[in-house]
N, C-alpha and C. Protein backbone atom coordinates (compact mmCIF):
# COMPACT_ATOMS: atom_id res chain seq x y z
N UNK A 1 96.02 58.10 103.49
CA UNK A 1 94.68 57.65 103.85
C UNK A 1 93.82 58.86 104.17
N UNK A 2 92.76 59.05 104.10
CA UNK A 2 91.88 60.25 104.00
C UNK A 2 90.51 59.39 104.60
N UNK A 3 90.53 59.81 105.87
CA UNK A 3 89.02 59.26 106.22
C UNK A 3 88.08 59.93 106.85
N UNK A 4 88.29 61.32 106.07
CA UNK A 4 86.58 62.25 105.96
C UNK A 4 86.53 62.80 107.40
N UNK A 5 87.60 62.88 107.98
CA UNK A 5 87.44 63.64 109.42
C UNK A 5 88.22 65.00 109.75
N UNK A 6 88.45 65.76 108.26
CA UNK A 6 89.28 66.43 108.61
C UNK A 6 88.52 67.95 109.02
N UNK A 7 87.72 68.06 108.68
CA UNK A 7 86.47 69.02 109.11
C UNK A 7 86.40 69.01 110.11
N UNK A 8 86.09 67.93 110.99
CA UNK A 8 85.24 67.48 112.28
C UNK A 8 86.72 67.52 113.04
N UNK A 9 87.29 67.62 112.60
CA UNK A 9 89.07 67.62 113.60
C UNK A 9 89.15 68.96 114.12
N UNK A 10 89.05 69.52 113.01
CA UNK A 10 89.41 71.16 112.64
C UNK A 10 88.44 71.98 113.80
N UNK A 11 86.99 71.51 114.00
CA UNK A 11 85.94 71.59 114.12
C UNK A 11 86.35 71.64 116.01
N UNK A 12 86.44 70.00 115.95
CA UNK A 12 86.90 69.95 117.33
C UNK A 12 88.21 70.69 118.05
N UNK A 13 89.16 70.86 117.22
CA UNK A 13 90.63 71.57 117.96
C UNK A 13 90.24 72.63 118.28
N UNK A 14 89.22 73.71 117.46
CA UNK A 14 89.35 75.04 118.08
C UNK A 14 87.42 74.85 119.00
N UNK A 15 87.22 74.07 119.43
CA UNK A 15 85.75 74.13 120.51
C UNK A 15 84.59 74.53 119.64
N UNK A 16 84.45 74.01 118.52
CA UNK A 16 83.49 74.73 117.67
C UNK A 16 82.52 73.38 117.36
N UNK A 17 83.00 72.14 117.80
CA UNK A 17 81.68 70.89 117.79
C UNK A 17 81.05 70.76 118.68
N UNK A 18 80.11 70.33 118.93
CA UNK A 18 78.95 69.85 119.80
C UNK A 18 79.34 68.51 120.39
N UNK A 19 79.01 67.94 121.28
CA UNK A 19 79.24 66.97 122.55
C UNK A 19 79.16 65.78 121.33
N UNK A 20 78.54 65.67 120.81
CA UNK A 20 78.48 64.36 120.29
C UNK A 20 79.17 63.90 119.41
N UNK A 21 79.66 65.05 118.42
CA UNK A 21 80.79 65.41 117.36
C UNK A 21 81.98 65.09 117.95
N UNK A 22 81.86 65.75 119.10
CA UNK A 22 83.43 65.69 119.93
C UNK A 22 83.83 64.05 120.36
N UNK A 23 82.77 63.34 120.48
CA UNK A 23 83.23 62.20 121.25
C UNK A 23 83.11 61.25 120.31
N UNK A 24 82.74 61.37 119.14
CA UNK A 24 82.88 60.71 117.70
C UNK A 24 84.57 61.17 117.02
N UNK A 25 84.51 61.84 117.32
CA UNK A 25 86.33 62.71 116.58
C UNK A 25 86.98 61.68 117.82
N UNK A 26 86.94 61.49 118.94
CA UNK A 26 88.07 61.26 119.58
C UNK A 26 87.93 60.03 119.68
N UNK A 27 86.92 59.51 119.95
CA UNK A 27 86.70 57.30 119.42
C UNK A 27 87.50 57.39 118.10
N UNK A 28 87.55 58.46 117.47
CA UNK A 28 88.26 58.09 115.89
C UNK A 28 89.97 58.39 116.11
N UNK A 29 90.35 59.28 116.94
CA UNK A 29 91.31 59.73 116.93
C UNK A 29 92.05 58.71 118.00
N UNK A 30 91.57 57.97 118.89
CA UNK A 30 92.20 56.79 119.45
C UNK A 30 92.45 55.75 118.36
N UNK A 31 92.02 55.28 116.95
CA UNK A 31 92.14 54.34 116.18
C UNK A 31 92.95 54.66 115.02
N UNK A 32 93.31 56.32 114.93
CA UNK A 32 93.82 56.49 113.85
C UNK A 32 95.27 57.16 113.86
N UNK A 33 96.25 56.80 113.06
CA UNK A 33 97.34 57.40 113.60
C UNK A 33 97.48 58.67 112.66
N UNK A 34 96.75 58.69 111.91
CA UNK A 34 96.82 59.72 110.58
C UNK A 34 95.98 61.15 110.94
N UNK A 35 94.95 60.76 111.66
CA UNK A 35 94.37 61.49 111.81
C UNK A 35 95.06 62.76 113.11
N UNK A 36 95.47 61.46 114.30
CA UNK A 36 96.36 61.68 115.65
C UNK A 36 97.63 62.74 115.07
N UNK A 37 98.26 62.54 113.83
CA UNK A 37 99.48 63.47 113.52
C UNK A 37 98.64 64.85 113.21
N UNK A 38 97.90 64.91 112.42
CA UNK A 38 97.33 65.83 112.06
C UNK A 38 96.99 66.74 112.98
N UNK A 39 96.36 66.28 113.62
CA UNK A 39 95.72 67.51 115.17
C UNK A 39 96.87 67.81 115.76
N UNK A 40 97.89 67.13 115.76
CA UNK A 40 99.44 67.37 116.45
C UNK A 40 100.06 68.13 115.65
N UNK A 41 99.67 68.20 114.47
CA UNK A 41 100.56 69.43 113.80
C UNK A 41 100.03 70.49 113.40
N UNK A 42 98.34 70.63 113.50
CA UNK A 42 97.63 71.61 113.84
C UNK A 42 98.04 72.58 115.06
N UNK A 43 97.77 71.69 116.31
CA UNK A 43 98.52 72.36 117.64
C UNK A 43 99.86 72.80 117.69
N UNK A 44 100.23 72.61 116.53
CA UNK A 44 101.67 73.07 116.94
C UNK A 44 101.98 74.32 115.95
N UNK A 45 100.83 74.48 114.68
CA UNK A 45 101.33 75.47 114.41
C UNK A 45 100.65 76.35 114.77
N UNK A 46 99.04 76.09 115.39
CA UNK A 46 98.58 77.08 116.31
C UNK A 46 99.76 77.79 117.29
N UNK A 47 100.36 76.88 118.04
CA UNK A 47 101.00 77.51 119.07
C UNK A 47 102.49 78.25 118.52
N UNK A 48 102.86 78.24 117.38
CA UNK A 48 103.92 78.96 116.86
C UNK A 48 103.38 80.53 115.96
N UNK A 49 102.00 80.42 115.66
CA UNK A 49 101.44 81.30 115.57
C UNK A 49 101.19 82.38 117.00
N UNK A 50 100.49 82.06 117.33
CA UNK A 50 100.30 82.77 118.76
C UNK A 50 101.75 82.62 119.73
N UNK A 51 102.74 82.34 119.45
CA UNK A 51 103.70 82.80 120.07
C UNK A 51 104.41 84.26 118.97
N UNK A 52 104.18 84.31 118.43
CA UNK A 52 104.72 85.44 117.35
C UNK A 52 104.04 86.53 117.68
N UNK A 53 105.03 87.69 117.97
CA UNK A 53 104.53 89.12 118.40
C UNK A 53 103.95 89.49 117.03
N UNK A 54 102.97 90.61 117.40
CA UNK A 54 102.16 91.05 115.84
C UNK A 54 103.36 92.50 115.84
N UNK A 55 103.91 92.97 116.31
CA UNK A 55 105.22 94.26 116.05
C UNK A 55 106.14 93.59 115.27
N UNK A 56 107.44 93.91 114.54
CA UNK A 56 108.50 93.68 113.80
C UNK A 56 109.03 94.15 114.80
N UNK A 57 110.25 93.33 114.70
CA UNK A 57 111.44 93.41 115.56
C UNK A 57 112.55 94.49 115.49
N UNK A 58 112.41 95.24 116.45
CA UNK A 58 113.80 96.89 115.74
C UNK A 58 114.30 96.55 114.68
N UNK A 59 115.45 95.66 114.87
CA UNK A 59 115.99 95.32 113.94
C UNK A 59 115.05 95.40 112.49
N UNK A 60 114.29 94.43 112.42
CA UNK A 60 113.41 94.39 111.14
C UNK A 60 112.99 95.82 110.85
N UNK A 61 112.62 96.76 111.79
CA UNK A 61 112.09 97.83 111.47
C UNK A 61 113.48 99.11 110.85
N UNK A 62 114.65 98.95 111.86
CA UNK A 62 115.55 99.72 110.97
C UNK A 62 116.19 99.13 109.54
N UNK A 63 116.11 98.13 109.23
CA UNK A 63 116.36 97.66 107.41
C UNK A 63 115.49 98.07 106.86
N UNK A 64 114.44 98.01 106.88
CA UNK A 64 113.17 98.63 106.34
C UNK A 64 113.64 100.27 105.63
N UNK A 65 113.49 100.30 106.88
CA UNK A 65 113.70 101.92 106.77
C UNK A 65 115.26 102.62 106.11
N UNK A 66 116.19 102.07 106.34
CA UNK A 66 117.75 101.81 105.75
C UNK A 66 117.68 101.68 104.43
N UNK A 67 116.62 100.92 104.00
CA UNK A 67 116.31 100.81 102.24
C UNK A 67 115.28 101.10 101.80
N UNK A 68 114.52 102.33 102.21
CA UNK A 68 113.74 103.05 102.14
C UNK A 68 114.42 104.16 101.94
N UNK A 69 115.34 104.43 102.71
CA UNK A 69 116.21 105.76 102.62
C UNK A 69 117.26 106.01 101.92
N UNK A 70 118.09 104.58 101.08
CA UNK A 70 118.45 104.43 100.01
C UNK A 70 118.05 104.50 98.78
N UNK A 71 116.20 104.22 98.49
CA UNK A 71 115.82 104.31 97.48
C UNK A 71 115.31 105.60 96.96
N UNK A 72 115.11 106.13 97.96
CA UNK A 72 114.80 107.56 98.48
C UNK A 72 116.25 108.55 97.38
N UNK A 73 117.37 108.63 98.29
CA UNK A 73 118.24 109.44 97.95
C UNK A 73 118.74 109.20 96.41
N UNK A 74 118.49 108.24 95.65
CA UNK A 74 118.69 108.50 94.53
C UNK A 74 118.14 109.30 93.14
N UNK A 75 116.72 109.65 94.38
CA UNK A 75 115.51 110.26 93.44
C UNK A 75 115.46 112.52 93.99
N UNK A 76 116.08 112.31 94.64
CA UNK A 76 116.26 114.05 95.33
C UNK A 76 115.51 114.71 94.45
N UNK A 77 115.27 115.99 94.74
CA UNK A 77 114.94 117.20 93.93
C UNK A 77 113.84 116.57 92.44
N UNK A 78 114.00 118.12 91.79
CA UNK A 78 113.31 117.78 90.31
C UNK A 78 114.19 117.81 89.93
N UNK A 79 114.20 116.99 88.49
CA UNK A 79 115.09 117.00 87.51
C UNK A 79 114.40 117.34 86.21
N UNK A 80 115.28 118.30 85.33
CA UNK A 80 114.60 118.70 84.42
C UNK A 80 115.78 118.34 83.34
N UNK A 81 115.27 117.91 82.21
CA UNK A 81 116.27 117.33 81.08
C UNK A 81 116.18 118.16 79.97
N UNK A 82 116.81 118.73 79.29
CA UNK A 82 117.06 119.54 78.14
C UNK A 82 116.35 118.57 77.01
N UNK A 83 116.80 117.84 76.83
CA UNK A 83 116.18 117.19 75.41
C UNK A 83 115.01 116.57 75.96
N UNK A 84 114.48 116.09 76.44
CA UNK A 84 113.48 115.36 76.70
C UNK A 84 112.09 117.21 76.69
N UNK A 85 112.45 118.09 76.82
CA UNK A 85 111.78 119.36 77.28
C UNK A 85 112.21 120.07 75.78
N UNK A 86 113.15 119.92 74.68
CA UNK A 86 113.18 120.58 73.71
C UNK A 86 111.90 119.46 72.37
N UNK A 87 112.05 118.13 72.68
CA UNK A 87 111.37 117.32 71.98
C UNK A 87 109.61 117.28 72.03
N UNK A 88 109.22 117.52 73.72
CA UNK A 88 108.44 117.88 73.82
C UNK A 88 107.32 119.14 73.10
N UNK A 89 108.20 120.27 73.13
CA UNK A 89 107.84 121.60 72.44
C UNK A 89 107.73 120.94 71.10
N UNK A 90 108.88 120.57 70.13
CA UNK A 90 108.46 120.33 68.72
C UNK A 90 107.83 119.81 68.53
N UNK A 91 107.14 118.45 69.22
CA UNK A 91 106.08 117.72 69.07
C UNK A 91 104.81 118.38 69.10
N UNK A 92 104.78 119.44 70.15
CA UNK A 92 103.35 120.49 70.47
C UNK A 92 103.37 121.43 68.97
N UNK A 93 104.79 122.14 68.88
CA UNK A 93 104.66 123.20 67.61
C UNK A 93 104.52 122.06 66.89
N UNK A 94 104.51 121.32 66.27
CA UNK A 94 104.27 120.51 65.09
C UNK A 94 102.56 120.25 65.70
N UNK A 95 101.96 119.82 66.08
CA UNK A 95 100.38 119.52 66.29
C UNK A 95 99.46 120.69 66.10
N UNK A 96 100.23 122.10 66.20
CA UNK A 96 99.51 123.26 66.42
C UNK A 96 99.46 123.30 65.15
N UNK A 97 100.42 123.48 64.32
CA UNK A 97 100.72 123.56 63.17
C UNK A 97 99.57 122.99 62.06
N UNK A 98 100.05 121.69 62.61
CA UNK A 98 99.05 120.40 61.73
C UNK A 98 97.40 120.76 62.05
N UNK A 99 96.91 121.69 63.41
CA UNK A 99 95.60 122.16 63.54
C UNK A 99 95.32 123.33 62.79
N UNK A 100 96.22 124.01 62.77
CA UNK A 100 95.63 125.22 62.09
C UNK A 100 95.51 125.09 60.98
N UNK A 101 96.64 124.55 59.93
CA UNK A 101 96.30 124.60 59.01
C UNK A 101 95.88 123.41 57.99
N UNK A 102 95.10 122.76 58.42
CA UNK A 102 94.67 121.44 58.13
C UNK A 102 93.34 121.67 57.39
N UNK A 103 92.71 122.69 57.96
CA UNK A 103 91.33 122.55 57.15
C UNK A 103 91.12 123.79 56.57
N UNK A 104 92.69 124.42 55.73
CA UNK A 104 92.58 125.16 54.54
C UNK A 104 91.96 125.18 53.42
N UNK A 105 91.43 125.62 52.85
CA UNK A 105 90.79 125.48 51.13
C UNK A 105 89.92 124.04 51.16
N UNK A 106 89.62 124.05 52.09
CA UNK A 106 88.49 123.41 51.80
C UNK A 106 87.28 124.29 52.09
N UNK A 107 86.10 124.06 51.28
CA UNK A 107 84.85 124.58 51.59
C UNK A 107 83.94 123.70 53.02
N UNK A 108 83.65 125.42 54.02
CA UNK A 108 82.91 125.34 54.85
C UNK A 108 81.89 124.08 54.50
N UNK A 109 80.98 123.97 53.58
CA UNK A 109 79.89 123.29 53.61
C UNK A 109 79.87 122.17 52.44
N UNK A 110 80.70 121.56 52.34
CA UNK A 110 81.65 120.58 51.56
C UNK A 110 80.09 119.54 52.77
N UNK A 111 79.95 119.03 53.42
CA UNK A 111 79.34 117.89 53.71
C UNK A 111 77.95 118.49 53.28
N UNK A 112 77.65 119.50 53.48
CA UNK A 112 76.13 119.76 53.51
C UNK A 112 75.58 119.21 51.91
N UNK A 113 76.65 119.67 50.59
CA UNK A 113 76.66 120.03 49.06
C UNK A 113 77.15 118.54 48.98
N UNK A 114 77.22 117.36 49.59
CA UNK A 114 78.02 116.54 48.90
C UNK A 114 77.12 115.38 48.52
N UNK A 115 75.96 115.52 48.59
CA UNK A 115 74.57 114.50 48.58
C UNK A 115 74.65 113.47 49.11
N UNK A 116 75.59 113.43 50.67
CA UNK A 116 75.46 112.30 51.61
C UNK A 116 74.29 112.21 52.21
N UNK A 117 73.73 113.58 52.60
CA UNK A 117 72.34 113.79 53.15
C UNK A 117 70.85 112.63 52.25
N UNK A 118 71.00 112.94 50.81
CA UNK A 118 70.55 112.80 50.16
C UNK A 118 70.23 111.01 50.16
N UNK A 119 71.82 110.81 50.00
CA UNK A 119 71.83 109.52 50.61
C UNK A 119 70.64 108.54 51.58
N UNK A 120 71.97 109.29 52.95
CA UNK A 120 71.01 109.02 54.01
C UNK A 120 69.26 108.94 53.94
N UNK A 121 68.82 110.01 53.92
CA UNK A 121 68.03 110.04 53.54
C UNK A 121 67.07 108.88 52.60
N UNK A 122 67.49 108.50 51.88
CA UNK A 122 66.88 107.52 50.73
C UNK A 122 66.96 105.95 51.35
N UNK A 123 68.05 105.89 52.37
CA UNK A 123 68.54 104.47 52.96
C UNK A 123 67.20 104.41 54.14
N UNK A 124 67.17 106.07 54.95
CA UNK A 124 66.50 105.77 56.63
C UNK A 124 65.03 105.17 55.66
N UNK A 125 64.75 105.85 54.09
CA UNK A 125 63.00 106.03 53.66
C UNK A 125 63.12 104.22 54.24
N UNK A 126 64.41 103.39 52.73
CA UNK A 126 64.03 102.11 52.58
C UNK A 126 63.48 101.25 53.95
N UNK A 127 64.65 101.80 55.27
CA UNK A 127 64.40 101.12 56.33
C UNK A 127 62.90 101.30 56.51
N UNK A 128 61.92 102.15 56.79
CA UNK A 128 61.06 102.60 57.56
C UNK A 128 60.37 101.80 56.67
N UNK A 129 60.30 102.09 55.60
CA UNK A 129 59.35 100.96 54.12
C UNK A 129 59.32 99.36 54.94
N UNK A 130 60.67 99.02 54.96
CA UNK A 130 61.08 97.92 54.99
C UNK A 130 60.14 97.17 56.39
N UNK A 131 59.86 98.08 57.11
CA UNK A 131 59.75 97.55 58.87
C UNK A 131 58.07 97.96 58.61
N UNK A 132 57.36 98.84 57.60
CA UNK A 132 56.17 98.60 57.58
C UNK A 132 55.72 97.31 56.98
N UNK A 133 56.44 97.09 56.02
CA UNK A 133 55.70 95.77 55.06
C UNK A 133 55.86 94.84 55.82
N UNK A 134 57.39 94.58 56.63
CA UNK A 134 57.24 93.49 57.53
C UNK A 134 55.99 93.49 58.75
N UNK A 135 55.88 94.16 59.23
CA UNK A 135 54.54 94.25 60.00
C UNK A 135 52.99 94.21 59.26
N UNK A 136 52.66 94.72 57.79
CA UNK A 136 52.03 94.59 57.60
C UNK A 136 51.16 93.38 57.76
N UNK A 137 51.67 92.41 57.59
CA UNK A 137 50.99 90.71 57.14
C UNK A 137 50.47 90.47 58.52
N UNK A 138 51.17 90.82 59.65
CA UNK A 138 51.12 90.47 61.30
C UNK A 138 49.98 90.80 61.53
N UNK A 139 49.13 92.31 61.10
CA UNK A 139 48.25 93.46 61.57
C UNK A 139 47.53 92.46 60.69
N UNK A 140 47.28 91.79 59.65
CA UNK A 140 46.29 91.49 58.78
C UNK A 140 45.93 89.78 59.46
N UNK A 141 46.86 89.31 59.78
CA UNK A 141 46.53 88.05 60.70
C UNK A 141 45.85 88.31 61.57
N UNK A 142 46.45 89.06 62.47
CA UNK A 142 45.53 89.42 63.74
C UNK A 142 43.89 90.06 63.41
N UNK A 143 43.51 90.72 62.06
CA UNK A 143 42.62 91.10 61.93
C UNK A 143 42.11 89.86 61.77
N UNK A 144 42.39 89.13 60.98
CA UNK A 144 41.88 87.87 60.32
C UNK A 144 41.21 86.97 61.33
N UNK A 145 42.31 86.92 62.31
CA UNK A 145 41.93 86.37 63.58
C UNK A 145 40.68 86.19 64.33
N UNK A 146 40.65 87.93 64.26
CA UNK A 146 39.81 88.50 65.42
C UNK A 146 38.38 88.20 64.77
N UNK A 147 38.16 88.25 63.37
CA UNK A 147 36.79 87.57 62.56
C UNK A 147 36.80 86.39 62.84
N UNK A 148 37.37 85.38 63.14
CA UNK A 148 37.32 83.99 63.64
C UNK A 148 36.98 84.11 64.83
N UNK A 149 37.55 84.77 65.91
CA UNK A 149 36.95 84.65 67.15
C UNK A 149 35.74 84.87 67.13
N UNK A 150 35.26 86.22 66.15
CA UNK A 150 34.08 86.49 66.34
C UNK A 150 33.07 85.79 66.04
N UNK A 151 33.39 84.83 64.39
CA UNK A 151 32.50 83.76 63.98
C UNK A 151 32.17 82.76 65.06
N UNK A 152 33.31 82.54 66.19
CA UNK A 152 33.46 81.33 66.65
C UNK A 152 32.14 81.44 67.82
N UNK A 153 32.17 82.98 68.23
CA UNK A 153 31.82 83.04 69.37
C UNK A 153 30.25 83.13 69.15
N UNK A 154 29.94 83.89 67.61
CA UNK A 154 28.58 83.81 67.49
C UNK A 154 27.53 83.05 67.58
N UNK A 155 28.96 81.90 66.75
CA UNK A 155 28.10 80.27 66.27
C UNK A 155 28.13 79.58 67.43
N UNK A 156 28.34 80.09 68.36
CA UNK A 156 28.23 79.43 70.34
C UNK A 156 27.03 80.24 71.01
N UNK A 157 26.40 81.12 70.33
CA UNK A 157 25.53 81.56 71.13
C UNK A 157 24.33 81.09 69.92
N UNK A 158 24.64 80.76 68.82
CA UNK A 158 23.50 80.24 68.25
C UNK A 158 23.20 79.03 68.31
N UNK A 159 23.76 77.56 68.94
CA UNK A 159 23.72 76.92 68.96
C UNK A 159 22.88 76.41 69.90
């Protein structure tokens, strides 16, 4: 059963309702047995809360630390591994390798000579073409326009 008082319970257990709230919760809490368990098991885990120290108990505190100091000693010192430190290096001499001599015999200015420029170039013209003509018609409306306003406004002062 759920009868919408569980706010106003909550409200009332810790002193946070007003006089009138309070004496509405407890006319309710004399009629209800659902409601009556509830505040009873509120209070009770309030009070198992606040009986609990906020410290850990020695005990709790030396296991802690007991397997802390186990996880600890399996890791000691540095460790340095032969193969894991010889694989490393060949991987580096092999990258150095693959840098230096990667951009052999090819010509310095291979992009400049390759008429990508040229390209480009011919694509940015079309765009810029492209974005005038579309605007063109806009600029010619609005001119168009602005002779209508003007007709409009003349033929209002000649009238």
């Amino acid at each position: 059963m759920n009868c919408g008082y569980g706010e106003k319970l909550i409200l009332t257990l810790y002193g946070e309702a007003g006089e009138s709230l309070k004496a509405e919760v407890e006319a309710h809490l004399a009629g209800c047995p659902v409601c009556r368990a509830e505040v009873a098991a509120l209070r009770a885990a309030g009070s198992n809360l606040s009986a609990r120290s906020e410290e850990p108990s020695p005990r709790a505190e030396a296991n802690i630390m007991r397997a802390a100091r186990a996880a600890v000693a399996g890791r000691r010192g540095f460790s340095f591994k032969w193969g894991e430190a010889l694989l490393s290096g060949a991987l580096a001499s092999a990258m150095a390798f693959m840098f230096a001599f990667s951009g052999r015999g090819a010509s310095t200015d291979l992009a400049w000579n390759s008429g990508l420029d040229e390209r480009l170039d011919s694509v940015e013209y079309s765009v810029y073409q492209a974005q005038s003509d579309f605007n063109a018609p806009s600029r010619d409306w609005e001119y168009g326009y602005s002779e209508l306003e003007d007709e409009s406004f003349n033929a209002g002062k000649n009238v």
